[in-house]
PDB file of N, CA and C in Angstrom:
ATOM      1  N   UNK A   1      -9.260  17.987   5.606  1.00  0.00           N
ATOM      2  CA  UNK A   1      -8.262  18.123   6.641  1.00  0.00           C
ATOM      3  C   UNK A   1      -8.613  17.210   7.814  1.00  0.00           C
ATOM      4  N   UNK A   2      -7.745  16.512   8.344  1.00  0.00           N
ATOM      5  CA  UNK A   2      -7.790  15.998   9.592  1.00  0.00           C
ATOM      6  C   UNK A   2      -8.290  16.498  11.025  1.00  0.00           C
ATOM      7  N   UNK A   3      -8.761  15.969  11.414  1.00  0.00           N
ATOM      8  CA  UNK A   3      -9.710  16.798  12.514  1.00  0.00           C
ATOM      9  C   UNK A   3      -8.884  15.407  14.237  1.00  0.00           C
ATOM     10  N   UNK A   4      -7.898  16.468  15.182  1.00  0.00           N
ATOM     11  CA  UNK A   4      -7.930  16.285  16.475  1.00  0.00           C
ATOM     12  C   UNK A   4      -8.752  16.606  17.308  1.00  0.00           C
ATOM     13  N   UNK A   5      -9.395  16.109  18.195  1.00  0.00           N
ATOM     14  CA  UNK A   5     -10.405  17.112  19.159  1.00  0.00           C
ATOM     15  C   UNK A   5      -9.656  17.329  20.313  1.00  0.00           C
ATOM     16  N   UNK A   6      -8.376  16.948  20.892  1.00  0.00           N
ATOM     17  CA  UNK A   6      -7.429  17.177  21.866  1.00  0.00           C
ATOM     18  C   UNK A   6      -6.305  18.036  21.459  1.00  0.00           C
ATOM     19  N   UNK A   7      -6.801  18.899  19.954  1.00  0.00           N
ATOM     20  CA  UNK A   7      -5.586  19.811  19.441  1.00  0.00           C
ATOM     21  C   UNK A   7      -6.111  20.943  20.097  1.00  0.00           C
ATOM     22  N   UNK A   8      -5.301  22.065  20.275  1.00  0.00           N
ATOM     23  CA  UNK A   8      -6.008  23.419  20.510  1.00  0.00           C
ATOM     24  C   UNK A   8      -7.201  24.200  19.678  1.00  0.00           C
ATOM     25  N   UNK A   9      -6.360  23.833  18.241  1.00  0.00           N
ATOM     26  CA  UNK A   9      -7.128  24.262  17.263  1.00  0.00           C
ATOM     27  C   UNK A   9      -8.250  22.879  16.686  1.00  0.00           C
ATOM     28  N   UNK A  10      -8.327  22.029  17.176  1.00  0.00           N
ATOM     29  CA  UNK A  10      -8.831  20.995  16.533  1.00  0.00           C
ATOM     30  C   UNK A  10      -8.721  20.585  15.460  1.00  0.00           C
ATOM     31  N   UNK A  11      -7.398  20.537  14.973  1.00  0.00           N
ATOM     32  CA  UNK A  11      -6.917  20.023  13.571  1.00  0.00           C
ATOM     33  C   UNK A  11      -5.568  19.180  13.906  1.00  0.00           C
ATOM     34  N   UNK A  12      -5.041  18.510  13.314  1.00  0.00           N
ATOM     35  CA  UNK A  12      -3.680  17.464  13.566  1.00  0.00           C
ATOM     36  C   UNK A  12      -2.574  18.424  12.485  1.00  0.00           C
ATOM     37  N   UNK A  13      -1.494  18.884  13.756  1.00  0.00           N
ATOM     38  CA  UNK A  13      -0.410  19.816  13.082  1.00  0.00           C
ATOM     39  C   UNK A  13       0.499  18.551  11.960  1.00  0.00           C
ATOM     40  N   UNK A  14       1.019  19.533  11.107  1.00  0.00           N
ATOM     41  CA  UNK A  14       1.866  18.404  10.011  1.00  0.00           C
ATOM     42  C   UNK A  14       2.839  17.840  10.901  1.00  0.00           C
ATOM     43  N   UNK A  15       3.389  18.112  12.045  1.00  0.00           N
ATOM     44  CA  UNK A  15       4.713  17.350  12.605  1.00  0.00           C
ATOM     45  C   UNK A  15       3.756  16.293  13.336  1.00  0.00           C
ATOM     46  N   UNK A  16       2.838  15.899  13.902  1.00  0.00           N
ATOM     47  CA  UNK A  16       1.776  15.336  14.430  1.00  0.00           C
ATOM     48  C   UNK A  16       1.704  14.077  13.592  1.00  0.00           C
ATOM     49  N   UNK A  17       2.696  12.993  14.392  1.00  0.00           N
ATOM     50  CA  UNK A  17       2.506  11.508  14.343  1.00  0.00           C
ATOM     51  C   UNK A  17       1.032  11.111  14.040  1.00  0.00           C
ATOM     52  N   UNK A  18       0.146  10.744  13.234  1.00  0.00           N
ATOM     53  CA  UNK A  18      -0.626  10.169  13.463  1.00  0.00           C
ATOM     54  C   UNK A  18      -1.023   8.298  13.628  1.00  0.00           C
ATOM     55  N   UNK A  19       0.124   7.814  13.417  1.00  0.00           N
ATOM     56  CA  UNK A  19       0.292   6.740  13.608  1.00  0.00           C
ATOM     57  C   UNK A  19       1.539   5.966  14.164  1.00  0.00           C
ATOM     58  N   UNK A  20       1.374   4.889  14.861  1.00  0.00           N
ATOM     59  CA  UNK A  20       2.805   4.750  15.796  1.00  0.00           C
ATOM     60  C   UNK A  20       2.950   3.610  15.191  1.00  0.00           C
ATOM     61  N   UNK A  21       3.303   3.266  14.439  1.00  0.00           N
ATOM     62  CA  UNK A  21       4.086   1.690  13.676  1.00  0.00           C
ATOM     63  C   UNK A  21       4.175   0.793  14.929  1.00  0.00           C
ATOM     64  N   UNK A  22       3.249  -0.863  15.059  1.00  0.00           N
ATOM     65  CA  UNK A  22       4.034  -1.462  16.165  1.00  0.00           C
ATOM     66  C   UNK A  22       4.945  -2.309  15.428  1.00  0.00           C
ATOM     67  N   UNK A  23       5.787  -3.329  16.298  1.00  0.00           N
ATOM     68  CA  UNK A  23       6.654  -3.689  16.166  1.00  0.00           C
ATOM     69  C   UNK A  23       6.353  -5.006  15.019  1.00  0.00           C
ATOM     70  N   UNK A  24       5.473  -5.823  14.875  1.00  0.00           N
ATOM     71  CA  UNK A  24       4.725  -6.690  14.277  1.00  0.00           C
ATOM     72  C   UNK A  24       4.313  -6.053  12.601  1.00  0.00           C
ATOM     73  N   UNK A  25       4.422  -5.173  12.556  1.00  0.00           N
ATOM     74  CA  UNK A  25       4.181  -4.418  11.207  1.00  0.00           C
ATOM     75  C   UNK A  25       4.725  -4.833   9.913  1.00  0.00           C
ATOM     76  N   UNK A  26       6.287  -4.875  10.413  1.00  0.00           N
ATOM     77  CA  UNK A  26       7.077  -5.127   9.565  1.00  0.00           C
ATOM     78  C   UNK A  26       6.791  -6.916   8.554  1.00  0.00           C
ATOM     79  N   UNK A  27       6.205  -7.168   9.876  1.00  0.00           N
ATOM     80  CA  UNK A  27       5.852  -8.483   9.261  1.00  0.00           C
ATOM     81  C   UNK A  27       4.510  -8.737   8.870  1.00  0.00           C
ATOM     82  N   UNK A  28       3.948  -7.724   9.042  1.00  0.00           N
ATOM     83  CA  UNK A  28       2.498  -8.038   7.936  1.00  0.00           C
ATOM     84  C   UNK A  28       2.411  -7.797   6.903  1.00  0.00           C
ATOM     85  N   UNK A  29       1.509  -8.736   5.694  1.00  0.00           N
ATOM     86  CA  UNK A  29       1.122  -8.633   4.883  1.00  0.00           C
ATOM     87  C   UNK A  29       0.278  -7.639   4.456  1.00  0.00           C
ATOM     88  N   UNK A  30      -0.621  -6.393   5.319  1.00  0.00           N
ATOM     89  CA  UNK A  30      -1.051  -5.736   5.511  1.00  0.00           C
ATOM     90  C   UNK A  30       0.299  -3.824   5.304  1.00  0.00           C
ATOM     91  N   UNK A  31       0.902  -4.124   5.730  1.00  0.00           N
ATOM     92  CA  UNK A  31       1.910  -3.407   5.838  1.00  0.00           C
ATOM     93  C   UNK A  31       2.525  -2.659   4.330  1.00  0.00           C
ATOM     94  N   UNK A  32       2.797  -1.323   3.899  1.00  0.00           N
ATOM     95  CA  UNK A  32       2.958  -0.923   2.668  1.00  0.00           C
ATOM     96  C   UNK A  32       4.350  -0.675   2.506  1.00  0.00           C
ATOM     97  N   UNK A  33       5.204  -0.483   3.705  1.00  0.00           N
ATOM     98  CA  UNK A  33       6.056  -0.189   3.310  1.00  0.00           C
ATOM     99  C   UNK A  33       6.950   1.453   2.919  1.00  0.00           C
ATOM    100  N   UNK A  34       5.634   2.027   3.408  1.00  0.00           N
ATOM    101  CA  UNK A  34       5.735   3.290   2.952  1.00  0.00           C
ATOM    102  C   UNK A  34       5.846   4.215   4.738  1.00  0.00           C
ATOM    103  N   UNK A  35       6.497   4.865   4.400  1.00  0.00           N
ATOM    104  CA  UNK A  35       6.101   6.161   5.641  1.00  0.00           C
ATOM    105  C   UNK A  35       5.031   6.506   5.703  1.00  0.00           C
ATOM    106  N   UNK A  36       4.374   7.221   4.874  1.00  0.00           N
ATOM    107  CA  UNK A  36       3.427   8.227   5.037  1.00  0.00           C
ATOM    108  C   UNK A  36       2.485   7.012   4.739  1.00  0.00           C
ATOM    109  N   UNK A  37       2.228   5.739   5.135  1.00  0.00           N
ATOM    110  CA  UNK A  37       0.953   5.325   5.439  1.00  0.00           C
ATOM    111  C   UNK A  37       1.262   3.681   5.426  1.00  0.00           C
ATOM    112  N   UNK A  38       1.467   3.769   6.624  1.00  0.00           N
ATOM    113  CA  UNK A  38       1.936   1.844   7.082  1.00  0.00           C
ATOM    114  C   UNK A  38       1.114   0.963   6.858  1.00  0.00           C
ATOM    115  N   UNK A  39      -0.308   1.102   7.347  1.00  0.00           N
ATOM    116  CA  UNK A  39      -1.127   0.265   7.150  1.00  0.00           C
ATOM    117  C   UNK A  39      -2.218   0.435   6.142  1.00  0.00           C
ATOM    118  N   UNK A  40      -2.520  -0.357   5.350  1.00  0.00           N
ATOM    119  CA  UNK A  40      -3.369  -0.409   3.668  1.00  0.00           C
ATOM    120  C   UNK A  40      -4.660  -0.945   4.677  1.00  0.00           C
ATOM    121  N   UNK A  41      -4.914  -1.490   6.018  1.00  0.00           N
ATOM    122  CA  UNK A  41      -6.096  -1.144   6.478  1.00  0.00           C
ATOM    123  C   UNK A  41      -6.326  -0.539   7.840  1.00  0.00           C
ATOM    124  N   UNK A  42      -5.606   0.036   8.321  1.00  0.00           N
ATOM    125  CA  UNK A  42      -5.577   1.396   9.558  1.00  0.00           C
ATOM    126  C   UNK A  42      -5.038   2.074   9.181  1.00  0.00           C
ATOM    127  N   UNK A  43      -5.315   3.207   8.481  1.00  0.00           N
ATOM    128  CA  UNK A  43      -4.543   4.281   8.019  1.00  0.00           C
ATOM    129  C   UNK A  43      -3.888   5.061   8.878  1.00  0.00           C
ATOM    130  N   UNK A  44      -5.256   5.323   9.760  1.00  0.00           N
ATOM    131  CA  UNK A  44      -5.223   5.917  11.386  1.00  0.00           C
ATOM    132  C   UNK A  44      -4.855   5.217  11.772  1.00  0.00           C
ATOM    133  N   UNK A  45      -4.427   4.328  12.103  1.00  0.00           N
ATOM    134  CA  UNK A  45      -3.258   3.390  13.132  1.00  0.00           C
ATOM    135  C   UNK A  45      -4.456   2.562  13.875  1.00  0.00           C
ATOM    136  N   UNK A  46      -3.795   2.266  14.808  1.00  0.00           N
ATOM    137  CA  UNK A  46      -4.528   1.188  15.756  1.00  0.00           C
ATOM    138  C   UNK A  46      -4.386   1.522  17.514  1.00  0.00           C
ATOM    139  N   UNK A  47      -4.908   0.806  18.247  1.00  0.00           N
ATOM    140  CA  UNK A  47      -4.816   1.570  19.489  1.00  0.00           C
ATOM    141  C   UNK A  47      -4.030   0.669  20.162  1.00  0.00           C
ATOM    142  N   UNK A  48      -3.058   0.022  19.575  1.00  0.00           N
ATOM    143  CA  UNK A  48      -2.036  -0.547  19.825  1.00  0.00           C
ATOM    144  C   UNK A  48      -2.042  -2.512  20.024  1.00  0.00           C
ATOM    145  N   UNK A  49      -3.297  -2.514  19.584  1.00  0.00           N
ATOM    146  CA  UNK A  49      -3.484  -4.455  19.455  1.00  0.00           C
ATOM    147  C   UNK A  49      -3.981  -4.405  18.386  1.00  0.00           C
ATOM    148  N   UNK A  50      -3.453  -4.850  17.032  1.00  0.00           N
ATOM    149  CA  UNK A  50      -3.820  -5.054  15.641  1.00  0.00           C
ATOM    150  C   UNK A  50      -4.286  -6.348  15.736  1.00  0.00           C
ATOM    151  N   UNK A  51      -5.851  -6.402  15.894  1.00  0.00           N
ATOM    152  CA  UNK A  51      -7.217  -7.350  15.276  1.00  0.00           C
ATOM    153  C   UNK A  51      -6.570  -7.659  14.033  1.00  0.00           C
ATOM    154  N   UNK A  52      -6.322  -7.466  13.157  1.00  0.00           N
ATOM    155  CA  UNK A  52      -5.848  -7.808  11.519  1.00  0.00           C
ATOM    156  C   UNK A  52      -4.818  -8.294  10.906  1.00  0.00           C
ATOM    157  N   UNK A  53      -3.906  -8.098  12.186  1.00  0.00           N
ATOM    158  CA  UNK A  53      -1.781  -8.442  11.683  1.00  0.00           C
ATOM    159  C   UNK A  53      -2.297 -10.133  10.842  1.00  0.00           C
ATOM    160  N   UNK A  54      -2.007 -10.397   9.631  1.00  0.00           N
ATOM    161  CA  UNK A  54      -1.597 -11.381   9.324  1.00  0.00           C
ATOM    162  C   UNK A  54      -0.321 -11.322   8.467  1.00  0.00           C
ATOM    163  N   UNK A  55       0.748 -12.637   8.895  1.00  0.00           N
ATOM    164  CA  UNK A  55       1.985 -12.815   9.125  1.00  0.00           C
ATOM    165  C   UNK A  55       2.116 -13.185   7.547  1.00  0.00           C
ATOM    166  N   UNK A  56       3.227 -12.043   6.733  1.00  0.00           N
ATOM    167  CA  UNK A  56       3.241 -11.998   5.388  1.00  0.00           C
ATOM    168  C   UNK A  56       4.640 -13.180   5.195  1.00  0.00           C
ATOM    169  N   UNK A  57       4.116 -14.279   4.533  1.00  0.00           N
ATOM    170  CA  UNK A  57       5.367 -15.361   4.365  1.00  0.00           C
ATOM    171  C   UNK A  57       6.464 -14.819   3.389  1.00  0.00           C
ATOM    172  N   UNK A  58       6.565 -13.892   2.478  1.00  0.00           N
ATOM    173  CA  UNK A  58       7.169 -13.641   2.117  1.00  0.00           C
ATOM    174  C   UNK A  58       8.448 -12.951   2.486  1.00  0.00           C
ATOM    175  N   UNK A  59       8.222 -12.193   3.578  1.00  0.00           N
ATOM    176  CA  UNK A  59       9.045 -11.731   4.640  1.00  0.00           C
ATOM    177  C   UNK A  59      10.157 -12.469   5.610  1.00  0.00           C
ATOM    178  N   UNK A  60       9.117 -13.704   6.452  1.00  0.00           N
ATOM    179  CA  UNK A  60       9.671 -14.624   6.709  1.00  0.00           C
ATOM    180  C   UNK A  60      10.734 -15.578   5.823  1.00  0.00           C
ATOM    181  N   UNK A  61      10.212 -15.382   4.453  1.00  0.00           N
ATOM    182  CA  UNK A  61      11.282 -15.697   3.364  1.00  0.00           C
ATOM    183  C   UNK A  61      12.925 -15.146   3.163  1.00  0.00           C
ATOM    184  N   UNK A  62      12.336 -13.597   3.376  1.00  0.00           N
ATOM    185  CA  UNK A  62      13.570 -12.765   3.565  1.00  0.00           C
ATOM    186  C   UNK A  62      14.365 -13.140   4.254  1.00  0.00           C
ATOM    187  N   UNK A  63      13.591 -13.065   5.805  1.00  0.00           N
ATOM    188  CA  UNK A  63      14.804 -13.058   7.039  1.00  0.00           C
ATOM    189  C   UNK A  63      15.485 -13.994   6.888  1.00  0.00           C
ATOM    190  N   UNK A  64      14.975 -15.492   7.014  1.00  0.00           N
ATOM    191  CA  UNK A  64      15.305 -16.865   6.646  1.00  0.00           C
ATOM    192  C   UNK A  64      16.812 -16.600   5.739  1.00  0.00           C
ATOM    193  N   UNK A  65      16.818 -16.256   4.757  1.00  0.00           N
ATOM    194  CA  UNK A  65      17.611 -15.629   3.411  1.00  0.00           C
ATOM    195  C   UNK A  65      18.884 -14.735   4.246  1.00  0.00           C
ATOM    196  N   UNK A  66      18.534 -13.912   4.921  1.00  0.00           N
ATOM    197  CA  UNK A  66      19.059 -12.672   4.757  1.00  0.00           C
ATOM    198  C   UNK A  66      20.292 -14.153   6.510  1.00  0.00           C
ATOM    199  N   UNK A  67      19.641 -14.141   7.335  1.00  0.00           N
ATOM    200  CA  UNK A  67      19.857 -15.162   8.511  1.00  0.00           C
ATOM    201  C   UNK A  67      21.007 -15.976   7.907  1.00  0.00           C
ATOM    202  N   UNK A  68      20.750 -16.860   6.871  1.00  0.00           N
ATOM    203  CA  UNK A  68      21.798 -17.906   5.618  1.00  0.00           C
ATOM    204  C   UNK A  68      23.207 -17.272   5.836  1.00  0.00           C
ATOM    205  N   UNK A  69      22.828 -15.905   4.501  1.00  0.00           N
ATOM    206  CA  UNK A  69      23.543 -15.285   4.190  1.00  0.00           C
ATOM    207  C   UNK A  69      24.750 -14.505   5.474  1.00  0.00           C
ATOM    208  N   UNK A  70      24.310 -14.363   6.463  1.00  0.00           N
ATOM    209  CA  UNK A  70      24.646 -13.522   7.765  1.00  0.00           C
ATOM    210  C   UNK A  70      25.694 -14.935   7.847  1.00  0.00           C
ATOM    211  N   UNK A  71      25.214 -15.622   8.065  1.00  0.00           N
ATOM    212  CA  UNK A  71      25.967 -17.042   8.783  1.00  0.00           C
ATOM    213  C   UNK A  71      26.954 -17.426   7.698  1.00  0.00           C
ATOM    214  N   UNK A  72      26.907 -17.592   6.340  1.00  0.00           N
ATOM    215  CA  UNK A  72      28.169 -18.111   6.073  1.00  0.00           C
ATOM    216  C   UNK A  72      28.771 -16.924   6.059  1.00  0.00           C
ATOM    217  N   UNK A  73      28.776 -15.604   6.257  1.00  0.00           N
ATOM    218  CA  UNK A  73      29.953 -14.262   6.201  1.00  0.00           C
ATOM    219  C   UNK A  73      30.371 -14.572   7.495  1.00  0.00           C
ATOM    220  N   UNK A  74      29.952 -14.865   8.560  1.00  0.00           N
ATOM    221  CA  UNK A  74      30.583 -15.374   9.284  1.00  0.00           C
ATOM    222  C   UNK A  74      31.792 -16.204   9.737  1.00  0.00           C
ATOM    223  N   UNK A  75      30.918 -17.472   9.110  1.00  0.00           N
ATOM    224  CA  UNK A  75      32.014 -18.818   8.674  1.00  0.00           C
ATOM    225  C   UNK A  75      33.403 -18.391   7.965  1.00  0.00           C
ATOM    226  N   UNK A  76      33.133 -17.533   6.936  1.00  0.00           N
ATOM    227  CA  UNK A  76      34.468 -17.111   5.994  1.00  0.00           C
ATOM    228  C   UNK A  76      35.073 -16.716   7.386  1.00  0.00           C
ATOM    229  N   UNK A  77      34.759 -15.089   7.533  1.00  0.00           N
ATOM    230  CA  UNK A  77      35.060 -14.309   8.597  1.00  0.00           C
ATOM    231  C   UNK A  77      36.525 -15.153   9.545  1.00  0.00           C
ATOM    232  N   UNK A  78      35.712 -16.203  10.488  1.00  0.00           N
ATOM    233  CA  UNK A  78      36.268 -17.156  11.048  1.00  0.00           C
ATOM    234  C   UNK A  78      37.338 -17.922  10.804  1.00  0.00           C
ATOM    235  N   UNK A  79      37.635 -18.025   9.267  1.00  0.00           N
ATOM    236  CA  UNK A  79      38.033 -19.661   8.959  1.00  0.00           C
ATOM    237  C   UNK A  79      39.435 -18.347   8.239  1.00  0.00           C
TER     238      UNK A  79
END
């Protein structure tokens, strides 16, 4: 079991965030993808400056893609 020392009981209740996703997440290679455990190396999260974020290109692949795609629905849209 998880151990808080700022809980009453000194345990982390199940509604009890233990990790706050930052915003940079989404784009790491580090990143699982999953709820119940974002980072494959801070499980426990981070204290809010991730030493480790490296920038997963595959992602950047996406947006790039997804950005394209946005723009010619547009163009139709328009025309």
């Amino acid at each position: 079991m998880l151990q808080d020392p700022s809980s009453p009981n000194g345990l982390f209740s199940p509604t009890q965030t233990l990790f706050q996703k930052q915003p940079e997440c989404d784009r790491c290679c580090f990143y699982t993808r999953n709820p119940l455990l974002y980072c494959a190396v801070h499980p426990m999260g981070s204290d809010g400056v991730c030493s480790t974020f490296e920038n997963d290109p595959a992602v950047d692949a996406e947006i790039q893609t997804y950005q394209q795609k946005q723009q010619e629905q547009w163009a139709k849209e328009s025309n």
